[in-house]
C-alpha atoms as a PDB file:
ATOM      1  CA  UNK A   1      22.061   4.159  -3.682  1.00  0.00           C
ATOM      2  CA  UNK A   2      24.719   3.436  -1.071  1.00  0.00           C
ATOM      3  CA  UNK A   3      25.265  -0.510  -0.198  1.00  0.00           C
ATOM      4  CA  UNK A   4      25.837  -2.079   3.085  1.00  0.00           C
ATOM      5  CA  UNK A   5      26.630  -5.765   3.035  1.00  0.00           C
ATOM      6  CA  UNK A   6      25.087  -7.353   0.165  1.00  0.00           C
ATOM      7  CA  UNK A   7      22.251  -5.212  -0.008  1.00  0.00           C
ATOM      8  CA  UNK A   8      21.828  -1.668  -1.625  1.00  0.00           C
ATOM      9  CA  UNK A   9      19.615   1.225   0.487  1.00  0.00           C
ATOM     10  CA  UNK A  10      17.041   2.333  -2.208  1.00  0.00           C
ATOM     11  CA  UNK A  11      15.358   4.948   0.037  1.00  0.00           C
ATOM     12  CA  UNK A  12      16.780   7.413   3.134  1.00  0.00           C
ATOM     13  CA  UNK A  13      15.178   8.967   5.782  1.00  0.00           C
ATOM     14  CA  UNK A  14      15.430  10.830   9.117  1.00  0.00           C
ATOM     15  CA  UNK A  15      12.511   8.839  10.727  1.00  0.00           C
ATOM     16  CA  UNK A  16      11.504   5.697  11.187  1.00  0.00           C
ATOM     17  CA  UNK A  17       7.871   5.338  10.628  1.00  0.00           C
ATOM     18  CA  UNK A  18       8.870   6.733   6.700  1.00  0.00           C
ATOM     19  CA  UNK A  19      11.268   4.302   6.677  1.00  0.00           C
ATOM     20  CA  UNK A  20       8.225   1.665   7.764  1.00  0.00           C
ATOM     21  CA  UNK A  21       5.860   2.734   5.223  1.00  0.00           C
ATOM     22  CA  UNK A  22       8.366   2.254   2.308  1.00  0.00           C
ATOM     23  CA  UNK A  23       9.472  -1.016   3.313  1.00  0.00           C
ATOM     24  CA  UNK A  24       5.816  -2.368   3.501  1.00  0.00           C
ATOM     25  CA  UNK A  25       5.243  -0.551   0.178  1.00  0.00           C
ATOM     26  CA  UNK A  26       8.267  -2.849  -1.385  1.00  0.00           C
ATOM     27  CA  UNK A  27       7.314  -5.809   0.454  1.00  0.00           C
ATOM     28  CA  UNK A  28       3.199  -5.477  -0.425  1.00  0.00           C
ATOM     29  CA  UNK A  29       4.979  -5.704  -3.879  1.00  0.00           C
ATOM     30  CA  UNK A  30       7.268  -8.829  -3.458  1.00  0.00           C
ATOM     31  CA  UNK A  31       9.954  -7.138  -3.025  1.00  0.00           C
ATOM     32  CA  UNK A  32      12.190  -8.071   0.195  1.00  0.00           C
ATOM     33  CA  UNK A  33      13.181  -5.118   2.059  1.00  0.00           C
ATOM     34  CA  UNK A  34      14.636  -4.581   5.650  1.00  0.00           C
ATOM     35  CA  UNK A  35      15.405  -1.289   7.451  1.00  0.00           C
ATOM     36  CA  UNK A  36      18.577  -0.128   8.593  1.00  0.00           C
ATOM     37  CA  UNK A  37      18.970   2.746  11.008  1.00  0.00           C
ATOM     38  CA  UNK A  38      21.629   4.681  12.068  1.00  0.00           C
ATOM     39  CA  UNK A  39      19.564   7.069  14.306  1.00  0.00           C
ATOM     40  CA  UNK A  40      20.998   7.409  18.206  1.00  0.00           C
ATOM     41  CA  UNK A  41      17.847   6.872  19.995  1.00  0.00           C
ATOM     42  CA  UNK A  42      19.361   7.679  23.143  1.00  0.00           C
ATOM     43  CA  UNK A  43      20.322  11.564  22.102  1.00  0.00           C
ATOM     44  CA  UNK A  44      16.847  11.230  19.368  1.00  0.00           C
ATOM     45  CA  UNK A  45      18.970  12.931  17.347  1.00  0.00           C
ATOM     46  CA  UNK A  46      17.541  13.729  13.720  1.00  0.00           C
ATOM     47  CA  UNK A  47      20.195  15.539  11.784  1.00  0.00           C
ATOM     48  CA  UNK A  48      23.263  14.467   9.837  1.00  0.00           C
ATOM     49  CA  UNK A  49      24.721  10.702   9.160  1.00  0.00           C
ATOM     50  CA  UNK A  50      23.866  10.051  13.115  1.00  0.00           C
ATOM     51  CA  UNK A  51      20.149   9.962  12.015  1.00  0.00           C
ATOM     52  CA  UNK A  52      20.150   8.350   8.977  1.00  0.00           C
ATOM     53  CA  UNK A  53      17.392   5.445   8.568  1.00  0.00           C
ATOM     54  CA  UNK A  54      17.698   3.805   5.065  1.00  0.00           C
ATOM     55  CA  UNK A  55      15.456   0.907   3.477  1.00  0.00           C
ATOM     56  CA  UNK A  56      17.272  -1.712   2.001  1.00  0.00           C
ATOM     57  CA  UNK A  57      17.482  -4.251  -1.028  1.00  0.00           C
ATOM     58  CA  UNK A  58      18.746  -7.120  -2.784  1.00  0.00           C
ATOM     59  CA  UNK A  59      21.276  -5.560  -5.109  1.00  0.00           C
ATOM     60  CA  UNK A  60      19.631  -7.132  -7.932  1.00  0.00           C
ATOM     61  CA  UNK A  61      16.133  -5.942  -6.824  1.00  0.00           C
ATOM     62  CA  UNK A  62      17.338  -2.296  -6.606  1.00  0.00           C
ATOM     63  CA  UNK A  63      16.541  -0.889 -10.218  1.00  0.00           C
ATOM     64  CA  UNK A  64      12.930  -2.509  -9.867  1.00  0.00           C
ATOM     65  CA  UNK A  65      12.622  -0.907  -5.929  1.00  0.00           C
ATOM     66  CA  UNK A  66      13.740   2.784  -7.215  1.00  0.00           C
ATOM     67  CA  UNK A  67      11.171   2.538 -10.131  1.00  0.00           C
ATOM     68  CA  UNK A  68       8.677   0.951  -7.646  1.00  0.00           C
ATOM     69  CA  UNK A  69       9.373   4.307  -5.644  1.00  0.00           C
ATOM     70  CA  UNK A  70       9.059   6.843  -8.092  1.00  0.00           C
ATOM     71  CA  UNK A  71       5.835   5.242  -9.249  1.00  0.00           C
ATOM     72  CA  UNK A  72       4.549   5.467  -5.964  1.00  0.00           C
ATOM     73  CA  UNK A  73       5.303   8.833  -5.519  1.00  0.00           C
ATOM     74  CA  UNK A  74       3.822  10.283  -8.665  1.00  0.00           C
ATOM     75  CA  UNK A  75       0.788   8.491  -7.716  1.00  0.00           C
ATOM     76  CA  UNK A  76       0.399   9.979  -4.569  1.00  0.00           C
ATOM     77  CA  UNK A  77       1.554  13.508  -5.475  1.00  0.00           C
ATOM     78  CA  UNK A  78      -1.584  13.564  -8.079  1.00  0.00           C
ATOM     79  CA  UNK A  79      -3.409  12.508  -5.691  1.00  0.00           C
ATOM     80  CA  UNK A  80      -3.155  14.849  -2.997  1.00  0.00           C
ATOM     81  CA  UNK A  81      -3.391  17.467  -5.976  1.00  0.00           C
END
């Protein structure tokens, strides 16, 4: 987790519409989340720190956000099994 103002990113990406998904995922869950990106859309460049695009928390939301995540993401691995 890396933290930018008073709020913690709980989730990085290269792309934006990833970035999207996750923070409706938190936010269908009452979690408030915004999305920060660092991406140069002028160069759409979509390697390194230039294109970083991370989803971002309350600090004391975090823990709950990450475990939110994971969940998610077990879920939907067994799923597409």
């Amino acid at each position: 987790m890396s933290r930018r103002e008073d709020w913690v990113s709980v989730f990085r990406t290269s792309t934006d519409y990833e970035a999207d998904l996750v923070r409706d995922r938190l936010d269908d869950s009452g979690i408030p989340a915004v999305v920060l990106t660092q991406r140069d859309h002028a160069f759409n460049l979509t390697v390194g720190d230039l294109a970083s695009v991370h989803v971002m928390v309350p600090p004391a939301r975090a823990d709950e956000a990450v475990a939110l995540l994971d969940e998610r993401m077990d879920e939907d691995e067994l799923e597409a099994a």
